[in-house]
C-alpha atoms as a PDB file:
ATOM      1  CA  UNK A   1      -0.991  10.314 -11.757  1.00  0.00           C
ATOM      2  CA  UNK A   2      -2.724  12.663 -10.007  1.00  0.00           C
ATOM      3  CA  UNK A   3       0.151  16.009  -9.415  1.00  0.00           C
ATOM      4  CA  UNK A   4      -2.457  18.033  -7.070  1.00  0.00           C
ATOM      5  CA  UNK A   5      -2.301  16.899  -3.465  1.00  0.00           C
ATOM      6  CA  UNK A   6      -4.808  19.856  -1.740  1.00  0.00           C
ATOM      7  CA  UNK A   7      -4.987  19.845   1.968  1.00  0.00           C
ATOM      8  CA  UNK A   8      -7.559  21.855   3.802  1.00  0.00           C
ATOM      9  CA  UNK A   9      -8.445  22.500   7.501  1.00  0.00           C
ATOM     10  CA  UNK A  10     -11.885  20.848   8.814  1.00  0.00           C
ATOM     11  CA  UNK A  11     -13.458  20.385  11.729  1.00  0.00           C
ATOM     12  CA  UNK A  12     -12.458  17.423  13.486  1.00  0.00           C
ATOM     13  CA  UNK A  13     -16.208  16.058  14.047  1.00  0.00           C
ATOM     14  CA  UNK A  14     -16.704  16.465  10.618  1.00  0.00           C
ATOM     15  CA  UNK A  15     -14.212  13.274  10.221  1.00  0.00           C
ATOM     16  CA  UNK A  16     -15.120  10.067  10.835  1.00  0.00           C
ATOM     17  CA  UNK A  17     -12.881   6.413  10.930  1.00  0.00           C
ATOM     18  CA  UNK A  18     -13.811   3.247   9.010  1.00  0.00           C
ATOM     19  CA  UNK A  19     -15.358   1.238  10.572  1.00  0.00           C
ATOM     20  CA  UNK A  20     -13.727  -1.676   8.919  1.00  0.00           C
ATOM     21  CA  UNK A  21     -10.397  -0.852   9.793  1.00  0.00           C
ATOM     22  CA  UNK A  22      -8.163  -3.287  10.209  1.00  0.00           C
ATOM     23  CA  UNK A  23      -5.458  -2.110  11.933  1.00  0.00           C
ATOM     24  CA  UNK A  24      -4.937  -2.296  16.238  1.00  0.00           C
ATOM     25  CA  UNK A  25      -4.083   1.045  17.463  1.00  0.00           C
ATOM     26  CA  UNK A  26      -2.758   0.739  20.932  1.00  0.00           C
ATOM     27  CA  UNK A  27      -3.074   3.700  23.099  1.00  0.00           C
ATOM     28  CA  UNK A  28       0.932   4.095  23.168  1.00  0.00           C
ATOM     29  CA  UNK A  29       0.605   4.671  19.311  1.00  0.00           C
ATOM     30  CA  UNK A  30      -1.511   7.647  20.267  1.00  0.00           C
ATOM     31  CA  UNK A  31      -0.035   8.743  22.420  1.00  0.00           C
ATOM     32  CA  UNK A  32       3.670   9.162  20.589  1.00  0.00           C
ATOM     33  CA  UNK A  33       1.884  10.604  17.400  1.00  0.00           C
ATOM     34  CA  UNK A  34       0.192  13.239  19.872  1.00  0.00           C
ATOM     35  CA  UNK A  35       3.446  13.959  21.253  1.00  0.00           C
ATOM     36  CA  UNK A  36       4.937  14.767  17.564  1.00  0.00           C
ATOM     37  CA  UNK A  37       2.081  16.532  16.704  1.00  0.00           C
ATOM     38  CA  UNK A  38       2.573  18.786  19.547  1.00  0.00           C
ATOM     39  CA  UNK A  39       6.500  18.777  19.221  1.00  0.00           C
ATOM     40  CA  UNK A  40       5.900  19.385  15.310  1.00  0.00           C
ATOM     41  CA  UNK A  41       3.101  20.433  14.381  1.00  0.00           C
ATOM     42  CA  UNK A  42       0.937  18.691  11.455  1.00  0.00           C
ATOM     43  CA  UNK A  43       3.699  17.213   8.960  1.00  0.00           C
ATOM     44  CA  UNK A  44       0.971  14.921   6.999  1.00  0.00           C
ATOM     45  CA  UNK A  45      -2.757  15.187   6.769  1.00  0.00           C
ATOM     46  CA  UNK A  46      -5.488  12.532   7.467  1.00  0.00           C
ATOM     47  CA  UNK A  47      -6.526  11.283   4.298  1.00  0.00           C
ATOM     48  CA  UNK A  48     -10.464  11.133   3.883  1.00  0.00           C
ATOM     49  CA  UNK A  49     -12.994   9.942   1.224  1.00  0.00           C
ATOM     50  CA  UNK A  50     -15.499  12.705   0.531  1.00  0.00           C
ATOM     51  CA  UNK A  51     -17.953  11.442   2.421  1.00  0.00           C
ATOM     52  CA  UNK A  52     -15.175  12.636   5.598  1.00  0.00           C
ATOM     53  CA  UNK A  53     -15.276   8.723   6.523  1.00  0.00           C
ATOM     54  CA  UNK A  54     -10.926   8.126   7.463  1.00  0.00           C
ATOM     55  CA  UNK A  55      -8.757   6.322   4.764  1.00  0.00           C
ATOM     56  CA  UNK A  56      -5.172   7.345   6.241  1.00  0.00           C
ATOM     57  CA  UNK A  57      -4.365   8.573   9.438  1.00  0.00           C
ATOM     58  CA  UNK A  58      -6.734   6.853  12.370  1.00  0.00           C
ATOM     59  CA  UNK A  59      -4.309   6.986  14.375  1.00  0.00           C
ATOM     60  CA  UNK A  60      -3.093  10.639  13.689  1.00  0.00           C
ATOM     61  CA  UNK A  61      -7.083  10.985  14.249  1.00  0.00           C
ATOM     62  CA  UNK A  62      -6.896   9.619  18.106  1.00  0.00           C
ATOM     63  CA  UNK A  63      -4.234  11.961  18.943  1.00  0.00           C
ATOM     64  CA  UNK A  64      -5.893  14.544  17.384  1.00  0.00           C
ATOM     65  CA  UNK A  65      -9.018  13.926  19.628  1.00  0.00           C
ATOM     66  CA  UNK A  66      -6.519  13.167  22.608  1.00  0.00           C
ATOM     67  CA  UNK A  67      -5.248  16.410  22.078  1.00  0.00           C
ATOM     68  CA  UNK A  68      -8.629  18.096  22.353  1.00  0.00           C
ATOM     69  CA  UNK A  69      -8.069  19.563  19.169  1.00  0.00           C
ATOM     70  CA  UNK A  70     -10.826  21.306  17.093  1.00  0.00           C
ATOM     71  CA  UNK A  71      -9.614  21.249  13.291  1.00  0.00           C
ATOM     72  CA  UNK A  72      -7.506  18.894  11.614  1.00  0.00           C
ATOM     73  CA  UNK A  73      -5.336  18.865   8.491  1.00  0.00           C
ATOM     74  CA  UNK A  74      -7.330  16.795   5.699  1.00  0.00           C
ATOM     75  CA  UNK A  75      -6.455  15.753   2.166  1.00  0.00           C
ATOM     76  CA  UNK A  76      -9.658  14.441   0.463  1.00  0.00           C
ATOM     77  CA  UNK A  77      -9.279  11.630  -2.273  1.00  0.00           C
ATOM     78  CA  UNK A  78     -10.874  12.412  -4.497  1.00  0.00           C
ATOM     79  CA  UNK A  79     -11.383  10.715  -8.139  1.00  0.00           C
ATOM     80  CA  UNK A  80     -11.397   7.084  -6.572  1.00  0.00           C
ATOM     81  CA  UNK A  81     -13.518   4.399  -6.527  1.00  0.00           C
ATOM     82  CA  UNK A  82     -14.689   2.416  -3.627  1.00  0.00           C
ATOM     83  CA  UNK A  83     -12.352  -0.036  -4.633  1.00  0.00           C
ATOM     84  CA  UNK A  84      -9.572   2.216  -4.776  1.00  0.00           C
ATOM     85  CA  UNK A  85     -10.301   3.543  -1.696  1.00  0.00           C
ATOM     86  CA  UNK A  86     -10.644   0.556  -0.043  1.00  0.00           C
ATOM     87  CA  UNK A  87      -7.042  -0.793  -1.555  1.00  0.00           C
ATOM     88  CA  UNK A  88      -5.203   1.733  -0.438  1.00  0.00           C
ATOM     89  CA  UNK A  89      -6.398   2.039   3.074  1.00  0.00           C
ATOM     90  CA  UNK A  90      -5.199  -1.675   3.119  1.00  0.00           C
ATOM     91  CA  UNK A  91      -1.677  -0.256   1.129  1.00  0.00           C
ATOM     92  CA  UNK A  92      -1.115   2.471   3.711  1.00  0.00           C
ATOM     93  CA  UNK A  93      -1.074   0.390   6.197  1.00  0.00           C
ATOM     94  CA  UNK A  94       1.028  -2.630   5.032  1.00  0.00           C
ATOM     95  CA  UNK A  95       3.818  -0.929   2.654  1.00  0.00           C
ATOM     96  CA  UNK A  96       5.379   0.300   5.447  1.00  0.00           C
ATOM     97  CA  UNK A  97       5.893  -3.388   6.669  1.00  0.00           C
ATOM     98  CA  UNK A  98       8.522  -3.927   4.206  1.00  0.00           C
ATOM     99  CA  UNK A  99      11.057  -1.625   4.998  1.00  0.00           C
ATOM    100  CA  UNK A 100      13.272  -2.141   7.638  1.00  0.00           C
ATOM    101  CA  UNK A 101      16.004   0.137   9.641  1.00  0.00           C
ATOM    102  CA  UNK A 102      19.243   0.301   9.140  1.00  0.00           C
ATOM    103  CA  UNK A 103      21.116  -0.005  12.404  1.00  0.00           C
ATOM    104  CA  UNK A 104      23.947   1.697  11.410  1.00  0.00           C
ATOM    105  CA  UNK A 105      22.632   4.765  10.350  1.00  0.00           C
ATOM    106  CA  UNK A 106      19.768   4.763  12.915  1.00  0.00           C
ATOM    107  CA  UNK A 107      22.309   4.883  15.313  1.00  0.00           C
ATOM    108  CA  UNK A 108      24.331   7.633  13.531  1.00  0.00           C
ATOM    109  CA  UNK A 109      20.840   9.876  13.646  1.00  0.00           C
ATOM    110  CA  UNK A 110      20.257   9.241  17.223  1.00  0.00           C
ATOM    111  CA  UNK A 111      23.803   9.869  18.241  1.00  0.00           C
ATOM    112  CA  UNK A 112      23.156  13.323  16.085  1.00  0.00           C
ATOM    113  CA  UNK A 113      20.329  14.164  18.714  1.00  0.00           C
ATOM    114  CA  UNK A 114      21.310  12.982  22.005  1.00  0.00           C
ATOM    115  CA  UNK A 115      21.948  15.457  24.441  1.00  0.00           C
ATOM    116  CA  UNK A 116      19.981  17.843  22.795  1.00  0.00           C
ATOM    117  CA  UNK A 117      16.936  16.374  22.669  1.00  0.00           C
ATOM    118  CA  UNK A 118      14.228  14.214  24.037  1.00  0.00           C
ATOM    119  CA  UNK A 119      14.370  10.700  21.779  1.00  0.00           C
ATOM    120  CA  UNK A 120      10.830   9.758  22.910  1.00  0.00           C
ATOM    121  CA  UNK A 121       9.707  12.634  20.615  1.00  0.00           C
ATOM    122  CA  UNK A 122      11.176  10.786  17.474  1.00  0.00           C
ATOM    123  CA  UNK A 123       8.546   7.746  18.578  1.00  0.00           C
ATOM    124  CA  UNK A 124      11.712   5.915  20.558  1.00  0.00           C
ATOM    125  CA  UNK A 125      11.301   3.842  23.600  1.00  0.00           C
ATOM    126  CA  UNK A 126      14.489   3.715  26.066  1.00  0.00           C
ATOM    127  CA  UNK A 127      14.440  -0.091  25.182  1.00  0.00           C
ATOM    128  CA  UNK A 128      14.477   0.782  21.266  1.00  0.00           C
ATOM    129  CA  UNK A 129      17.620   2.968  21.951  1.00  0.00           C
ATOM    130  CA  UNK A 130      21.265   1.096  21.242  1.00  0.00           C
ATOM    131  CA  UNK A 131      21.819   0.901  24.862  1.00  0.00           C
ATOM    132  CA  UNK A 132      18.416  -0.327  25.692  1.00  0.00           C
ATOM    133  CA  UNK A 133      18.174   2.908  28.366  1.00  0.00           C
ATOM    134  CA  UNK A 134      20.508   1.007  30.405  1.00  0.00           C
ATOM    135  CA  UNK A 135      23.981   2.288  31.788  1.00  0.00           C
ATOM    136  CA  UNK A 136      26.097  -0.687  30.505  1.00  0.00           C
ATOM    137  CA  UNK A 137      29.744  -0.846  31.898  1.00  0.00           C
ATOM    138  CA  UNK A 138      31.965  -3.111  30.422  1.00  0.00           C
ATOM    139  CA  UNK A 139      33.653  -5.655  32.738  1.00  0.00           C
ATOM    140  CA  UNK A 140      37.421  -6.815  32.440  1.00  0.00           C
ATOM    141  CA  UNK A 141      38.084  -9.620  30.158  1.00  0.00           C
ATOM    142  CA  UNK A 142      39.618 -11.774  33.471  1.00  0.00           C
ATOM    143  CA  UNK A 143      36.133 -11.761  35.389  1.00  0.00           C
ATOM    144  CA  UNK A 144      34.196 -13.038  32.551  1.00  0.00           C
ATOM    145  CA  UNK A 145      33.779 -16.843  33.197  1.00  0.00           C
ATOM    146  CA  UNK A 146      34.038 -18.992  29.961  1.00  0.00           C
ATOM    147  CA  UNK A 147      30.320 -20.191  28.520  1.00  0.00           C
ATOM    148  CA  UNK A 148      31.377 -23.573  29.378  1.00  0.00           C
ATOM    149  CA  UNK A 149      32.222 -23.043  33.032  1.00  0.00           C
ATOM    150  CA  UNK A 150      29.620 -24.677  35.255  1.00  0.00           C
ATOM    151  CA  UNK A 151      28.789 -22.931  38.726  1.00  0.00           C
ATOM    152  CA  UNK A 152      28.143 -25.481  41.837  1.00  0.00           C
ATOM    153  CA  UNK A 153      25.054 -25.595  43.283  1.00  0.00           C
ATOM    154  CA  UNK A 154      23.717 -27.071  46.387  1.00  0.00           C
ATOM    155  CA  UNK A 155      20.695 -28.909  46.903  1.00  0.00           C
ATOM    156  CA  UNK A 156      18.293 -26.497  48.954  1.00  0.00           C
ATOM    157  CA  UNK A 157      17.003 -29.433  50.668  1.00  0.00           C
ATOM    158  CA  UNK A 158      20.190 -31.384  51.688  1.00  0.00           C
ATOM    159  CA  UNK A 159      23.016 -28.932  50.918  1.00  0.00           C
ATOM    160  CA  UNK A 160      24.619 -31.534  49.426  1.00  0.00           C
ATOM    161  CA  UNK A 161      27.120 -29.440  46.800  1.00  0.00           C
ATOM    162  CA  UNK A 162      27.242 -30.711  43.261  1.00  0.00           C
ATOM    163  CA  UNK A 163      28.701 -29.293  39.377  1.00  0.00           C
ATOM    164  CA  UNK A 164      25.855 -30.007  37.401  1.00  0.00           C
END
């Protein structure tokens, strides 16, 4: 294992994606990683081959250029093959697809920042939160009908009244 993880500052035209990538970036994606970056500041570097050609972090790249920023935060792999390279650009991308969140302490974090701070910055959506960004007020037990009760309904042509 490699123990030496060097980042270094370069200029931003000086990286360049892969062209086989993969991966769908939609614009939101950018946009809530360019929001952290500017909330945060670079926590993780784009990962680059030494040619500068992208094998983590197109997407941190995007909001990098959306930001209109001049220098980014690279880590170039170095020591791999093409084959490695091209593996993990694939592993990068997918390991991440087998974890999962746990609702109980996702809630617990968010709970720990409400109030104090703006949840879209963690990469939430209102409909992601536990309320779904929606004021819900819990009705009385008596006006809730049971799941078997059947409304009438009238024919819009006749208004003839029928249970269905």
């Amino acid at each position: 294992m490699h123990e030496s993880l060097k980042v270094a500052w370069r200029a931003i035209d000086d990286v360049r994606p892969y062209e086989g990538n993969p991966r769908i970036i939609p614009e939101t994606a950018v946009a809530k990683v360019a929001a952290s970056i500017r909330e945060f500041g670079w926590r993780q570097p784009i990962v680059i081959d030494p040619d500068g050609v992208i094998v983590a972090g197109h997407t941190r790249y995007r909001a990098a250029l959306s930001l209109g920023l001049k220098r980014v935060p690279v880590h170039v792999a170095e020591g791999m093959t093409p084959t490695q390279l091209r593996a993990f650009r694939l592993a990068d991308n997918r390991t991440h697809d087998e974890t999962r969140w746990n609702p109980d302490a996702l809630d617990m974090e968010l709970a720990g920042l409400a109030g104090d701070f703006d949840l879209s910055l963690a990469g939430f959506d209102p409909i992601e939160l536990p309320s779904g960004g929606i004021d819900i007020t819990p009705i009385a037990e008596s006006e809730v009908k049971p799941l078997d009760a059947r409304d009438r309904v009238s024919c819009p042509n006749c208004g003839h009244e029928f249970e269905p």
